[in-house]
Protein backbone atom coordinates (compact mmCIF):
# COMPACT_ATOMS: atom_id res chain seq x y z
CA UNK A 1 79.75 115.29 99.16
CA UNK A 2 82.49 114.01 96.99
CA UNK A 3 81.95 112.56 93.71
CA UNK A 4 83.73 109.54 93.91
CA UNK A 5 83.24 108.66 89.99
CA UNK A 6 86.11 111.00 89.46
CA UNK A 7 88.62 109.06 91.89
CA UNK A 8 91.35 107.15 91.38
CA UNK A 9 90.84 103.58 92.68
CA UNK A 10 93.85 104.51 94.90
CA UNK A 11 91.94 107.34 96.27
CA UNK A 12 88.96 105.26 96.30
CA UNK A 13 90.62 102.89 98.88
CA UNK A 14 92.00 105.58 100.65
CA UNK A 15 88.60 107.18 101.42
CA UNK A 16 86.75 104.22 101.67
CA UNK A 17 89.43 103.44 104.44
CA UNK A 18 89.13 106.88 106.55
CA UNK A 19 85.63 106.51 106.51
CA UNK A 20 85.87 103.40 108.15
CA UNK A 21 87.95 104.44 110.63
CA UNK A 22 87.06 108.36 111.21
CA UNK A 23 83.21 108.36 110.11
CA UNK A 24 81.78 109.57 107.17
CA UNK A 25 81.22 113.13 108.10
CA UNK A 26 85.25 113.38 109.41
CA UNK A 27 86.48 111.69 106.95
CA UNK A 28 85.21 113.29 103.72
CA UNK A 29 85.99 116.59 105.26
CA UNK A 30 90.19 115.40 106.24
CA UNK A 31 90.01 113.46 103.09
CA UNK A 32 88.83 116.66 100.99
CA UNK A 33 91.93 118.67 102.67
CA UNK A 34 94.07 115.98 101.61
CA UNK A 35 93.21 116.26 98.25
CA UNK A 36 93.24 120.17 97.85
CA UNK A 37 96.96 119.89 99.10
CA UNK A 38 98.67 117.32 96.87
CA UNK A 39 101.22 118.64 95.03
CA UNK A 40 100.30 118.22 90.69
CA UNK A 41 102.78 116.75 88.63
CA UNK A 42 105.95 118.81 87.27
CA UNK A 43 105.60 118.99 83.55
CA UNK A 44 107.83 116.54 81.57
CA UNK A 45 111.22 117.21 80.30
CA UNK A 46 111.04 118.00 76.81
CA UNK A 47 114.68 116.29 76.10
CA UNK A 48 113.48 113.30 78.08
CA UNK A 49 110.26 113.19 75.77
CA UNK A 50 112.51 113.51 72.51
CA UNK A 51 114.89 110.57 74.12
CA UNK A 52 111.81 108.35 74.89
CA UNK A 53 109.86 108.99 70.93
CA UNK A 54 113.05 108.29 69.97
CA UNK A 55 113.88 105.02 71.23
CA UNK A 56 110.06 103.87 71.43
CA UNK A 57 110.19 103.71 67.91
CA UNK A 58 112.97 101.07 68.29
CA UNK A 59 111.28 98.98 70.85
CA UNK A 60 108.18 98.58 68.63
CA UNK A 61 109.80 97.74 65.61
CA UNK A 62 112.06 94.82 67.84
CA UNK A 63 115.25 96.35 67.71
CA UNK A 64 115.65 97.49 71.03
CA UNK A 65 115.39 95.81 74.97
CA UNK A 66 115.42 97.71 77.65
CA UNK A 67 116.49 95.52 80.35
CA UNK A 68 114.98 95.43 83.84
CA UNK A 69 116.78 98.62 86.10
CA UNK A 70 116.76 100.09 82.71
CA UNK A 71 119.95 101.98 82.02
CA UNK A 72 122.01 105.79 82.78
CA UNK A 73 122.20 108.36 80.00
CA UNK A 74 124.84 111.10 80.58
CA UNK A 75 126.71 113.41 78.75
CA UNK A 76 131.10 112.83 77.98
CA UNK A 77 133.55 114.53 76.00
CA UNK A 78 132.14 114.46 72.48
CA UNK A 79 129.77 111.37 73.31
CA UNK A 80 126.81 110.00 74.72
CA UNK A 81 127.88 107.04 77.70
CA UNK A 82 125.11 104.58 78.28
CA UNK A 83 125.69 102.48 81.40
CA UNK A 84 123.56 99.99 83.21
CA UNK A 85 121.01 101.22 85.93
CA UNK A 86 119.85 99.95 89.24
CA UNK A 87 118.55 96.45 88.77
């Protein structure tokens, strides 16, 4: 039986969704498979984390926008270029 307390609501759905289709006894047992094989999270890059403290600080305290699309970081002779991203 799975303990459904500790789903997401996205995983919720998605079990809530085979069972309708597959049956409860199919689908908790594909469903458990699917979950033992998802692939966790790689850890976070601890330059993007010092980046992000950074310039959180600045968005709380008003001084920074970051615009919708958000924008490029990357490296240049002797400087930091900041262009626009994706909108």
């Amino acid at each position: 039986m799975i303990e459904e307390t500790a789903l997401t609501k996205g995983q919720v759905r998605k079990l809530t969704a085979l069972r309708k289709s597959l049956g409860p006894a199919i689908a908790d047992e594909a469903f458990a498979k699917w979950l033992g094989q998802r692939v966790e999270a790689p850890e976070a890059d601890r330059d993007a984390e010092v980046i992000s403290d950074a310039l959180w600080t600045l968005v709380q305290a008003g001084r920074l926008s970051i615009r919708r699309g958000g924008y490029i970081v990357r490296r240049g002779r002797r400087r930091v270029i900041v262009e626009p991203g994706e909108a």
